[in-house]
C-alpha atoms as a PDB file:
ATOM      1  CA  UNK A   1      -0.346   5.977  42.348  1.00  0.00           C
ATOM      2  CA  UNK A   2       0.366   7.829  45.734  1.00  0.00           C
ATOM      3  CA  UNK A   3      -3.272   6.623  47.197  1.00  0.00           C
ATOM      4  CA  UNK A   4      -1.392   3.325  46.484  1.00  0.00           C
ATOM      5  CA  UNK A   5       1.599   4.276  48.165  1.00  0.00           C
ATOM      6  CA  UNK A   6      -0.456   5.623  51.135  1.00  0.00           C
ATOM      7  CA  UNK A   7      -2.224   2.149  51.271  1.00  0.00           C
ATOM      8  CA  UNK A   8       0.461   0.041  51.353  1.00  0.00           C
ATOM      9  CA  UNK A   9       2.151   2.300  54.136  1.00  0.00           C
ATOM     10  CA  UNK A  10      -0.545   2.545  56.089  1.00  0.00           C
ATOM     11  CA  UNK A  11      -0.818  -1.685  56.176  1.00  0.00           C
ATOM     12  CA  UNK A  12       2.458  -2.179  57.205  1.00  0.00           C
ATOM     13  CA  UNK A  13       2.259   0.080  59.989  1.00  0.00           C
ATOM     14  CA  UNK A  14      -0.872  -1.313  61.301  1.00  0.00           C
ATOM     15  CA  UNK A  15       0.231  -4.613  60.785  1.00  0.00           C
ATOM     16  CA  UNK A  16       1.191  -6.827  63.360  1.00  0.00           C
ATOM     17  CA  UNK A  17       4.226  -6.711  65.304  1.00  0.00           C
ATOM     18  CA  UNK A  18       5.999 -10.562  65.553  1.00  0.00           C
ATOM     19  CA  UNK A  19       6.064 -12.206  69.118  1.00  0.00           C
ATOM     20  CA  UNK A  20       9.659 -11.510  69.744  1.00  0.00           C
ATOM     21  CA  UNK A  21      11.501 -11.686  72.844  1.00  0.00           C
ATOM     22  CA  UNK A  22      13.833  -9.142  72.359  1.00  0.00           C
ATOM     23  CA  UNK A  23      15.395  -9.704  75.604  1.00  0.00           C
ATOM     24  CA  UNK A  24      16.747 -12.883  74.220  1.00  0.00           C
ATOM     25  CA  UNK A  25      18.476 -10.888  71.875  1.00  0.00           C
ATOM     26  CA  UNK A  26      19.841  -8.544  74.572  1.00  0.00           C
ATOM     27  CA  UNK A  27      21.452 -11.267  76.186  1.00  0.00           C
ATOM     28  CA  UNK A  28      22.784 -13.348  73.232  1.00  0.00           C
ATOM     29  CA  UNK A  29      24.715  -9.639  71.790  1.00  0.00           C
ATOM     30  CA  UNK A  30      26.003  -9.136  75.184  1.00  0.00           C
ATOM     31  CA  UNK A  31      27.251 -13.179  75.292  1.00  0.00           C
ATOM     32  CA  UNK A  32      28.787 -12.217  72.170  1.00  0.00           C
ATOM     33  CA  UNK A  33      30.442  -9.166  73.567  1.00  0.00           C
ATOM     34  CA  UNK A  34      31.599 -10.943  76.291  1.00  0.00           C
ATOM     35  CA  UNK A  35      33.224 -13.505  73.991  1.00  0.00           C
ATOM     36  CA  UNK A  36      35.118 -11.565  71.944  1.00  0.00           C
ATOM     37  CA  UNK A  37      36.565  -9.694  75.408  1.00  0.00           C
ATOM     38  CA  UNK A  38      37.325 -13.106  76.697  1.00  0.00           C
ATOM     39  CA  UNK A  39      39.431 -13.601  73.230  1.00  0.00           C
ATOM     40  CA  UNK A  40      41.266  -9.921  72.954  1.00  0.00           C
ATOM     41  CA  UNK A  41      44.553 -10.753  74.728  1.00  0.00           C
ATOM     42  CA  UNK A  42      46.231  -8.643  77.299  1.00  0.00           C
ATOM     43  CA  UNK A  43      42.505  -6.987  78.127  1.00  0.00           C
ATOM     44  CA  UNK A  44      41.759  -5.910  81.257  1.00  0.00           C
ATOM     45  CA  UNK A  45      37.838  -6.457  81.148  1.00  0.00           C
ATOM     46  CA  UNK A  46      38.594 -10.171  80.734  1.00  0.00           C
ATOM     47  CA  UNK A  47      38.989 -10.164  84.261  1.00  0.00           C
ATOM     48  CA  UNK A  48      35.311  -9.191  84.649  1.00  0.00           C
ATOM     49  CA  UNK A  49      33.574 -11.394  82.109  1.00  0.00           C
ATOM     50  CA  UNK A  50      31.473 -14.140  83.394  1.00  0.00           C
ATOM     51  CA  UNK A  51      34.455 -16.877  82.986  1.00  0.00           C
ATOM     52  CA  UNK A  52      35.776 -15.672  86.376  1.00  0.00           C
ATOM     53  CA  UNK A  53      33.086 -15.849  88.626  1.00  0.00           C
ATOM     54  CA  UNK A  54      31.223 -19.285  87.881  1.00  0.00           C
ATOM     55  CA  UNK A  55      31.236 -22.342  86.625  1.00  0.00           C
ATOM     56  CA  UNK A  56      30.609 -21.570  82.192  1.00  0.00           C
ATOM     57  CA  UNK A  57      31.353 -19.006  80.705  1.00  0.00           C
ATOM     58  CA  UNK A  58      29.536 -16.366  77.532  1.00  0.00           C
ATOM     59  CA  UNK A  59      29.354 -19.819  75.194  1.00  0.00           C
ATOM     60  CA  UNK A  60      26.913 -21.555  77.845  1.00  0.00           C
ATOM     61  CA  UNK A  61      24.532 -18.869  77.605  1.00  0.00           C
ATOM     62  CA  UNK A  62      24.534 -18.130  74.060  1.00  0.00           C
ATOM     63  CA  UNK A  63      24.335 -21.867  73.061  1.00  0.00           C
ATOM     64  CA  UNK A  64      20.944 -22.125  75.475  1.00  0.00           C
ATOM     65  CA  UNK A  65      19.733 -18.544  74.122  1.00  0.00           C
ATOM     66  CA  UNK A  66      20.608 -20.048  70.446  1.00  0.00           C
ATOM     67  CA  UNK A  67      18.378 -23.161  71.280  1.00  0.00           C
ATOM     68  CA  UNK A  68      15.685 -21.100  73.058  1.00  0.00           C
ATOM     69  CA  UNK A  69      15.198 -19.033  70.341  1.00  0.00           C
ATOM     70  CA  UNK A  70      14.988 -22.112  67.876  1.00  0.00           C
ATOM     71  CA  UNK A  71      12.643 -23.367  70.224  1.00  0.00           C
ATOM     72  CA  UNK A  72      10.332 -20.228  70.194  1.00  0.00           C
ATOM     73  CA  UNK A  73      10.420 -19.595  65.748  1.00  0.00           C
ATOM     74  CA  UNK A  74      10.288 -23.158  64.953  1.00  0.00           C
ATOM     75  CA  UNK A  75       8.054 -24.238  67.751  1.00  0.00           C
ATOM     76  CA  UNK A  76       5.557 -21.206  66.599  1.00  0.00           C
ATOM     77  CA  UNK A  77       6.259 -22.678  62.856  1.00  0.00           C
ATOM     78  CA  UNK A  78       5.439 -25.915  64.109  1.00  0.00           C
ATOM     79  CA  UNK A  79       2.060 -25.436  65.552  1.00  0.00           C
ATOM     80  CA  UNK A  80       0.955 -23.141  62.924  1.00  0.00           C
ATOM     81  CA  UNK A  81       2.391 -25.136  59.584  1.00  0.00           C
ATOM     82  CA  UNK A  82       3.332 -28.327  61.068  1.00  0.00           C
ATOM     83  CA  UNK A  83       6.537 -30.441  61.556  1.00  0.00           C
ATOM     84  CA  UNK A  84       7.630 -30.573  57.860  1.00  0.00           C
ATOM     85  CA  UNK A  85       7.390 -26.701  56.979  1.00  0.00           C
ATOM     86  CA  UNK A  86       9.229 -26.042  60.850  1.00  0.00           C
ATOM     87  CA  UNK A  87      11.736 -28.455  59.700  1.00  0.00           C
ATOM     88  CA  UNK A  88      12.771 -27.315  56.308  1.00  0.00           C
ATOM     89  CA  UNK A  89      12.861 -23.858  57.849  1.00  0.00           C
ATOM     90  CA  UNK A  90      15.686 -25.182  60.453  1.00  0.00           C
ATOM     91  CA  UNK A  91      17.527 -27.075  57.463  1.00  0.00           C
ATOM     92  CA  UNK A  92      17.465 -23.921  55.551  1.00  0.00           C
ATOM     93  CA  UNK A  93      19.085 -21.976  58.598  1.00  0.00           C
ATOM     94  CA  UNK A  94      21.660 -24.603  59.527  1.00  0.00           C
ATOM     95  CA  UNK A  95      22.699 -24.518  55.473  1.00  0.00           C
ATOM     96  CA  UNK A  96      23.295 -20.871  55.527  1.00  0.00           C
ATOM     97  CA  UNK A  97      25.238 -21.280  58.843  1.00  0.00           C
ATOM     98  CA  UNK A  98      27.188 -23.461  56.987  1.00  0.00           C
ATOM     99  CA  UNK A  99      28.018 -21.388  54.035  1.00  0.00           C
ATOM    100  CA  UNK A 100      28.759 -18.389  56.242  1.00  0.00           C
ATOM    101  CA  UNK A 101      31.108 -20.699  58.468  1.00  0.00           C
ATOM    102  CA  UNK A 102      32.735 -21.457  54.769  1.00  0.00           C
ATOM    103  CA  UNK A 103      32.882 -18.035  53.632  1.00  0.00           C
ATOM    104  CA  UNK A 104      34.312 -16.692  57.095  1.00  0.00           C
ATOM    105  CA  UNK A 105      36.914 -19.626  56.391  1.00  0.00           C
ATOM    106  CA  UNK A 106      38.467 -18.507  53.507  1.00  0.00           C
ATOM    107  CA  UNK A 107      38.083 -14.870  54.659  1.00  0.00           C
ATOM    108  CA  UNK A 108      40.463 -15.789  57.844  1.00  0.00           C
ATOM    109  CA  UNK A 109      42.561 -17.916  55.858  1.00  0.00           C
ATOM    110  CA  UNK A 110      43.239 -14.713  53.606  1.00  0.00           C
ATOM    111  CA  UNK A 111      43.751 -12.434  56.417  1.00  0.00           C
ATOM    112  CA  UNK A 112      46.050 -14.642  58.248  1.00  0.00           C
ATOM    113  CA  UNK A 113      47.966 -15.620  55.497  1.00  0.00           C
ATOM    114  CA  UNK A 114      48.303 -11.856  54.748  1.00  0.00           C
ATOM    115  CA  UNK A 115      49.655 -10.828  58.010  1.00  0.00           C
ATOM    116  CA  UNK A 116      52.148 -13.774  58.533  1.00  0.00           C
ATOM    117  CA  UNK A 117      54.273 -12.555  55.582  1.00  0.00           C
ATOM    118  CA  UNK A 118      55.593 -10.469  59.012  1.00  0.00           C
ATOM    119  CA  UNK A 119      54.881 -13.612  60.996  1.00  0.00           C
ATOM    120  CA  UNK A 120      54.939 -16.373  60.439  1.00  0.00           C
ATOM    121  CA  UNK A 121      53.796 -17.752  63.728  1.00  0.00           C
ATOM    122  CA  UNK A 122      50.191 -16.392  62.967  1.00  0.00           C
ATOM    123  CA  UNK A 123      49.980 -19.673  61.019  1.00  0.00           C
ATOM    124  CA  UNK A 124      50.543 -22.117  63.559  1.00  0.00           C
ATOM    125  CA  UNK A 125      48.792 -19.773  66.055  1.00  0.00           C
ATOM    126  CA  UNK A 126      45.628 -19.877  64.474  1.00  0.00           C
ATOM    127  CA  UNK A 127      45.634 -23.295  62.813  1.00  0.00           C
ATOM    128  CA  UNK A 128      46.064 -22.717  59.302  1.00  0.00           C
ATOM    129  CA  UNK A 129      49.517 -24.092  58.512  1.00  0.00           C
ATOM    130  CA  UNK A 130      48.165 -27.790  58.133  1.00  0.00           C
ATOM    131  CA  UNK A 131      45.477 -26.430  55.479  1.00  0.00           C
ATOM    132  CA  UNK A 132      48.483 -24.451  53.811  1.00  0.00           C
ATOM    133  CA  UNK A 133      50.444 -28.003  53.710  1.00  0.00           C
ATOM    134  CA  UNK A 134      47.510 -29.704  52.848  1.00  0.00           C
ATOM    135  CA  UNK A 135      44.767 -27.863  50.702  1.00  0.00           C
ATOM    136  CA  UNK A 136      42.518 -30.588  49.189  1.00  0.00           C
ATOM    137  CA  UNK A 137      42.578 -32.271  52.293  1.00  0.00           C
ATOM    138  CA  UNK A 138      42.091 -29.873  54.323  1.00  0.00           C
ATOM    139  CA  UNK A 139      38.957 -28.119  52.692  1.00  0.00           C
ATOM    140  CA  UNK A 140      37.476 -31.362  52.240  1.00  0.00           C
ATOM    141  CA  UNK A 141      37.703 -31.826  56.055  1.00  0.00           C
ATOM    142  CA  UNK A 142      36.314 -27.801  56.729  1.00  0.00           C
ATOM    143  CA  UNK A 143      33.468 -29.036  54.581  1.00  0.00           C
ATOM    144  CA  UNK A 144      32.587 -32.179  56.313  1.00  0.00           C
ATOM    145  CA  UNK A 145      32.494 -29.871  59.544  1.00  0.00           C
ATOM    146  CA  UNK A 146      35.964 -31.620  61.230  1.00  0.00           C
ATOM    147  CA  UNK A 147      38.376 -28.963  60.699  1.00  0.00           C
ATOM    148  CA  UNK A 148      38.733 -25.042  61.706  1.00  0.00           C
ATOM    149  CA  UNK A 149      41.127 -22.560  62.688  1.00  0.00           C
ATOM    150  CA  UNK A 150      41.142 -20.909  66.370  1.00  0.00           C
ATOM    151  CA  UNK A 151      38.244 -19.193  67.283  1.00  0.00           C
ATOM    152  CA  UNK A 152      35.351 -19.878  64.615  1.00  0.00           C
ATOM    153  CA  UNK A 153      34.635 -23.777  65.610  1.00  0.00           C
ATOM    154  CA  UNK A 154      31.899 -22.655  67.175  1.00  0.00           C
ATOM    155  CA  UNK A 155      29.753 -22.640  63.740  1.00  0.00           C
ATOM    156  CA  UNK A 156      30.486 -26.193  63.523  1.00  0.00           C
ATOM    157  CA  UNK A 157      28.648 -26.816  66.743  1.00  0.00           C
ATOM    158  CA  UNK A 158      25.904 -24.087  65.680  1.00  0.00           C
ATOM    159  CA  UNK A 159      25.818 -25.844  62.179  1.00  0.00           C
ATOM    160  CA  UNK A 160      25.446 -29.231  63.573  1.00  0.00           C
ATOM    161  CA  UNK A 161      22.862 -28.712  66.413  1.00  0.00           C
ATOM    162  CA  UNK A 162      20.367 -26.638  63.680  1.00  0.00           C
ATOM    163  CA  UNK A 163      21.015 -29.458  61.098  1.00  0.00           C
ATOM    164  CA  UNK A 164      20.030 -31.484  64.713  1.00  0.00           C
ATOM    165  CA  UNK A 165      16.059 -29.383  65.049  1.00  0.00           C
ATOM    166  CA  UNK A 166      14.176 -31.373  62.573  1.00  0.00           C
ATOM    167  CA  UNK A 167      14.781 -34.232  64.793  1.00  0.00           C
ATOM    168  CA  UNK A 168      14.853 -32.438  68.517  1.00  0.00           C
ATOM    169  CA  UNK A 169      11.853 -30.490  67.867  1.00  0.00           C
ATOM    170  CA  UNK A 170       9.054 -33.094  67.611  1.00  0.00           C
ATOM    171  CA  UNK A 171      10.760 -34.678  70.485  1.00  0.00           C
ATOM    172  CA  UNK A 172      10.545 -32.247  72.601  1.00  0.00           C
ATOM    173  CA  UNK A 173       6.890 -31.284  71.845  1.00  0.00           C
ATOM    174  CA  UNK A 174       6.052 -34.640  71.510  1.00  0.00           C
ATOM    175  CA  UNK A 175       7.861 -36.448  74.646  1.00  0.00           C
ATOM    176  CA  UNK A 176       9.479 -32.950  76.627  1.00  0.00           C
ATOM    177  CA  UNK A 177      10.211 -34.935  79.655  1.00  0.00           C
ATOM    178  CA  UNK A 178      11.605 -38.113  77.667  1.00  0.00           C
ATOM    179  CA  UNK A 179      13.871 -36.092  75.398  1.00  0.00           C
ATOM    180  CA  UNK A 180      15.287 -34.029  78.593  1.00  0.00           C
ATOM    181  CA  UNK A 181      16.332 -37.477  80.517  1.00  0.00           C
ATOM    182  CA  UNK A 182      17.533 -39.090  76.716  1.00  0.00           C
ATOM    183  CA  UNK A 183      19.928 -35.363  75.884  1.00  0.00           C
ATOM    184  CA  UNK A 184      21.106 -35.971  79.924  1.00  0.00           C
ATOM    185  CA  UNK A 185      22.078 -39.526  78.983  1.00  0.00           C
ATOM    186  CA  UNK A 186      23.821 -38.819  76.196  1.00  0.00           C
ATOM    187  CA  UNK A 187      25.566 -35.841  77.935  1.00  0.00           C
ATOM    188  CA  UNK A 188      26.711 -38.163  81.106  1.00  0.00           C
ATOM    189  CA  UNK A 189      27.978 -40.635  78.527  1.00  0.00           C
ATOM    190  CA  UNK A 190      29.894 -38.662  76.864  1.00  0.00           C
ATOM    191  CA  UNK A 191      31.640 -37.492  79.665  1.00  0.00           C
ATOM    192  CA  UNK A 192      32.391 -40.577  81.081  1.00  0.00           C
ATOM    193  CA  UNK A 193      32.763 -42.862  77.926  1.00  0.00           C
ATOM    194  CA  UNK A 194      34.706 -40.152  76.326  1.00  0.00           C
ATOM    195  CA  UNK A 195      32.749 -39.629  73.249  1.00  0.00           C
ATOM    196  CA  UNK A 196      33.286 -37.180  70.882  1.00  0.00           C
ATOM    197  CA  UNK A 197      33.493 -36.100  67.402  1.00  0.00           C
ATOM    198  CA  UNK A 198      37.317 -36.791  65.620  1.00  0.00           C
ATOM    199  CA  UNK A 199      38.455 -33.809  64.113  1.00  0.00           C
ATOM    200  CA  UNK A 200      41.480 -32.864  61.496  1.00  0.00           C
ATOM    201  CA  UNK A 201      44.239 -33.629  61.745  1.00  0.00           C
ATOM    202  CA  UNK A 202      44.148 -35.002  65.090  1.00  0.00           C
ATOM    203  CA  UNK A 203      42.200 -34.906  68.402  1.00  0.00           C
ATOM    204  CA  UNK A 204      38.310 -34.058  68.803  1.00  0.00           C
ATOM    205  CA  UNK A 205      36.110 -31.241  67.777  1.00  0.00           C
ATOM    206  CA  UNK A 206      36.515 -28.230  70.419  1.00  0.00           C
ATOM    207  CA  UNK A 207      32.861 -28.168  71.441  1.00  0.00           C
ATOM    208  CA  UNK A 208      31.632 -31.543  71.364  1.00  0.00           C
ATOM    209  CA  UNK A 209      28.336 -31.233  70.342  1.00  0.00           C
ATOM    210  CA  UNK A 210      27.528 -34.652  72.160  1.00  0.00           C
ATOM    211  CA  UNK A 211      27.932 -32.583  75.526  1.00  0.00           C
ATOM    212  CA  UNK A 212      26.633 -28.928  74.300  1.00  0.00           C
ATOM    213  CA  UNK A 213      23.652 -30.369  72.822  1.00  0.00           C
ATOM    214  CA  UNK A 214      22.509 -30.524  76.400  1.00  0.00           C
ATOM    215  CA  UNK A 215      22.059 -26.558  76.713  1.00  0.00           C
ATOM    216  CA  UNK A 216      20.443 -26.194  73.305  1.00  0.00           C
ATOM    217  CA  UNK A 217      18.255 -29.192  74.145  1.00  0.00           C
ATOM    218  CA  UNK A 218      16.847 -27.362  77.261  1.00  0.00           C
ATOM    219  CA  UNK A 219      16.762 -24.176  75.248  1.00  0.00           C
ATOM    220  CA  UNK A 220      14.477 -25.464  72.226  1.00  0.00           C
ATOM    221  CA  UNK A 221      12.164 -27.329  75.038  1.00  0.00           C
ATOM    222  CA  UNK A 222      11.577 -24.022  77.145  1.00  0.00           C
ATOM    223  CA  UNK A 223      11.128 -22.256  73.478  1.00  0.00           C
ATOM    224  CA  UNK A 224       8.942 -24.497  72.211  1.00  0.00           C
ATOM    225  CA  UNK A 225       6.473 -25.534  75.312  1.00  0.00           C
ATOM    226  CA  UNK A 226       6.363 -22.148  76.328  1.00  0.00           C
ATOM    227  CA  UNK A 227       5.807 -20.345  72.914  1.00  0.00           C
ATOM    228  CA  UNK A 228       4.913 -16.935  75.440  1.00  0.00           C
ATOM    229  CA  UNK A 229       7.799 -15.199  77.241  1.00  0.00           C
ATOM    230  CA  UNK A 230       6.781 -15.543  81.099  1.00  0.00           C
ATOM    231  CA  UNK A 231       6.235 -11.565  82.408  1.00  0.00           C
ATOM    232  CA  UNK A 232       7.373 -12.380  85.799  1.00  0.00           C
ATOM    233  CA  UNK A 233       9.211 -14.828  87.800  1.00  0.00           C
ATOM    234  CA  UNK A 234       9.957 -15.667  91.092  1.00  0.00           C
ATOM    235  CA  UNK A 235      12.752 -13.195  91.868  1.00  0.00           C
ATOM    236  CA  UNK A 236      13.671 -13.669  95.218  1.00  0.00           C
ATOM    237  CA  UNK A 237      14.088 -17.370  94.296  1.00  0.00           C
ATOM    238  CA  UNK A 238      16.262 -17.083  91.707  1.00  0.00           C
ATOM    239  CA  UNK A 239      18.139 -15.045  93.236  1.00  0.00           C
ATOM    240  CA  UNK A 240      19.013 -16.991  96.206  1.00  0.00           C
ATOM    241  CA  UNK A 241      19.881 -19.516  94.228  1.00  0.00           C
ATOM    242  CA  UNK A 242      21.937 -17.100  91.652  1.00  0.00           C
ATOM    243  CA  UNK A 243      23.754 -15.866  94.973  1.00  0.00           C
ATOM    244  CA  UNK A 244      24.392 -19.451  96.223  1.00  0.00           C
ATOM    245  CA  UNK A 245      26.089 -20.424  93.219  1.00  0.00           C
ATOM    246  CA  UNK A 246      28.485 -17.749  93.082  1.00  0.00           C
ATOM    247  CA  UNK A 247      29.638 -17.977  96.183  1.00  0.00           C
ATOM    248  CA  UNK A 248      30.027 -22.023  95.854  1.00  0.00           C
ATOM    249  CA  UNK A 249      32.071 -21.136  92.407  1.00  0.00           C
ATOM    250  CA  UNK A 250      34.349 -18.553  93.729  1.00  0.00           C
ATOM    251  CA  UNK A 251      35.402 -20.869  96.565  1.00  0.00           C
ATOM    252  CA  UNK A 252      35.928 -23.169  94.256  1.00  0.00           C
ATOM    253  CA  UNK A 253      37.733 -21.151  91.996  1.00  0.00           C
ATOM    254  CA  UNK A 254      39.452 -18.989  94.301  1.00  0.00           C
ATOM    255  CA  UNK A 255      37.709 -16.164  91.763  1.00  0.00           C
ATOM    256  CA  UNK A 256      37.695 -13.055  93.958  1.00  0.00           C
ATOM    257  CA  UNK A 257      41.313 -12.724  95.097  1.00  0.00           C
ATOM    258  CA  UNK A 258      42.716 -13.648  92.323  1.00  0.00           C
ATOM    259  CA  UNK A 259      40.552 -11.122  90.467  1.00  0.00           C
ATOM    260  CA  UNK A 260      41.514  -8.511  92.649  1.00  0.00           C
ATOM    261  CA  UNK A 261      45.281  -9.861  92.092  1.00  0.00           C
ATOM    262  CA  UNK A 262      44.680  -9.062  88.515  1.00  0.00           C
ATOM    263  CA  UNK A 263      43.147  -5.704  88.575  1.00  0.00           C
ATOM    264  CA  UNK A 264      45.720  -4.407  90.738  1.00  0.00           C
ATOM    265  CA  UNK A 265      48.777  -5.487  89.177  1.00  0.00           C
ATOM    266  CA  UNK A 266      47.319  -4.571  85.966  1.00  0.00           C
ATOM    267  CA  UNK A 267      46.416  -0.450  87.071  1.00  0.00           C
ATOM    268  CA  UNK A 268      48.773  -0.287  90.070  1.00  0.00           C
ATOM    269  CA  UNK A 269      52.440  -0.810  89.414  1.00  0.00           C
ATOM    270  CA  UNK A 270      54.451  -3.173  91.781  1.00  0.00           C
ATOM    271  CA  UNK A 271      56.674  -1.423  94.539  1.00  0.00           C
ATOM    272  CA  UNK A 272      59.474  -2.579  92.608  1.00  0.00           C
ATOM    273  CA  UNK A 273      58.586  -0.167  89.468  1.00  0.00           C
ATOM    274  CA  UNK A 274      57.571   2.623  91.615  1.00  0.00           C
ATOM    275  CA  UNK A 275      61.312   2.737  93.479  1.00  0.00           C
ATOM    276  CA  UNK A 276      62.436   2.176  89.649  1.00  0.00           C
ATOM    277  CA  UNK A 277      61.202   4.637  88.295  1.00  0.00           C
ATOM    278  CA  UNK A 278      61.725   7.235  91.107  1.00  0.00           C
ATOM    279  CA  UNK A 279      65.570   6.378  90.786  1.00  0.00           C
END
């Protein structure tokens, strides 16, 4: 029994390690960090997250991250086991995104519901009063992805764009340069025709994924063309145009004074305070 043991130890550390990218991890935690600081109110490093000094924000990069990595597991599942196999794979993710976007529903709804019996603004606030008025109705809609409080509709657009692979990734490995101009098109017309997804009880879906399918489009295409994670790039490149962009977006923005406006009167109290206070 332990020469057993010792064999079956000693395969699965001599086994081989998966091609993982672990820097696309990395990057899609610290997106997610960066999120949740860009969501904490009255926080002082959310005037040092990414919204302030371009032109996205965290959500850009972890959509494209999100559709890279799709790109890179189903693209690998693809070539290996072929389109069908890849595909019920991606339908299998998207349906567990969509029963952990369910379970996190009822899990806010019960937490918010809790904490407004001290107020009971927190229903309104995060969206949850019209589902109180309106139960049947309003799970119905959270299960036909058209309805969510604040701050979680971003599994709809994760559940949608995964239920989306089985059609974007033969596309894109089939016709890359074809699919690119066809995911612009429908970006550019959404934009200017207005498209969008209706959502409960009124307006459209937060992120429309008619315009973020764009990122994850580009994501699953540099995935799944390029199943190997380039070692090197062209640094100084990149980083003349990285450096070009920011300063383009903070003129545009007016970013950097009214970042330093921020810090300051946030750590440094006004003159007005100070004379206050000495009184």
């Amino acid at each position: 029994m332990k020469d057993i043991r010792t064999r079956i130890v000693d395969a699965k550390l001599t086994s081989p390690v998966p091609d993982r990218d672990f820097r696309v991890d990395l990057f899609r935690g610290l997106a997610l960090w960066l999120i949740f600081i860009d969501h904490s109110p009255e926080n002082a490093l959310a005037n040092m997250t990414l919204k302030n000094f371009g032109f996205s924000d965290a959500a850009e990069i972890f959509v494209f991250l999100s559709g890279l990595a799709s790109g890179r597991v189903y693209g690998t599942v693809a070539r290996e086991s072929g389109f069908v196999a890849a595909s019920r794979r991606a339908l299998r993710r998207g349906f567990q995104i969509y029963l952990a976007e369910l379970l996190l529903f009822w899990l806010y709804v019960a937490e918010v519901s809790f904490l407004a019996r001290w107020r009971t603004m927190f229903l309104h606030d995060a969206n949850i009063a019209i589902f109180l008025a309106h139960p049947v109705r309003g799970f119905v809609e959270v299960m036909g992805l058209r309805y969510s409080p604040v701050n979680i509709d971003v599994l709809i657009l994760m559940v949608i764009l995964h239920l989306a692979l089985p059609a974007i990734l033969p596309a894109v490995m089939w016709r890359p340069r074809l699919t690119l101009i066809a995911s612009a098109l429908i970006y550019s017309a959404a934009h200017l025709f207005g498209w969008a997804i209706p959502a409960y009880p009124v307006g459209t879906l937060y992120f429309n994924p008619l315009t973020w399918q764009l990122l994850y489009v580009i994501g699953v295409w540099w995935g799944a063309t390029q199943p190997k994670p380039p070692t090197s790039l062209n640094v100084t490149a990149l980083t003349i145009v990285a450096a070009v962009l920011l300063v383009v977006s903070l003129q545009k923005s007016g970013a950097s004074t009214s970042l330093l406006r921020r810090s300051a009167t946030r750590f440094i109290p006004s003159t007005r305070e100070t004379s206050i206070s000495s009184a």
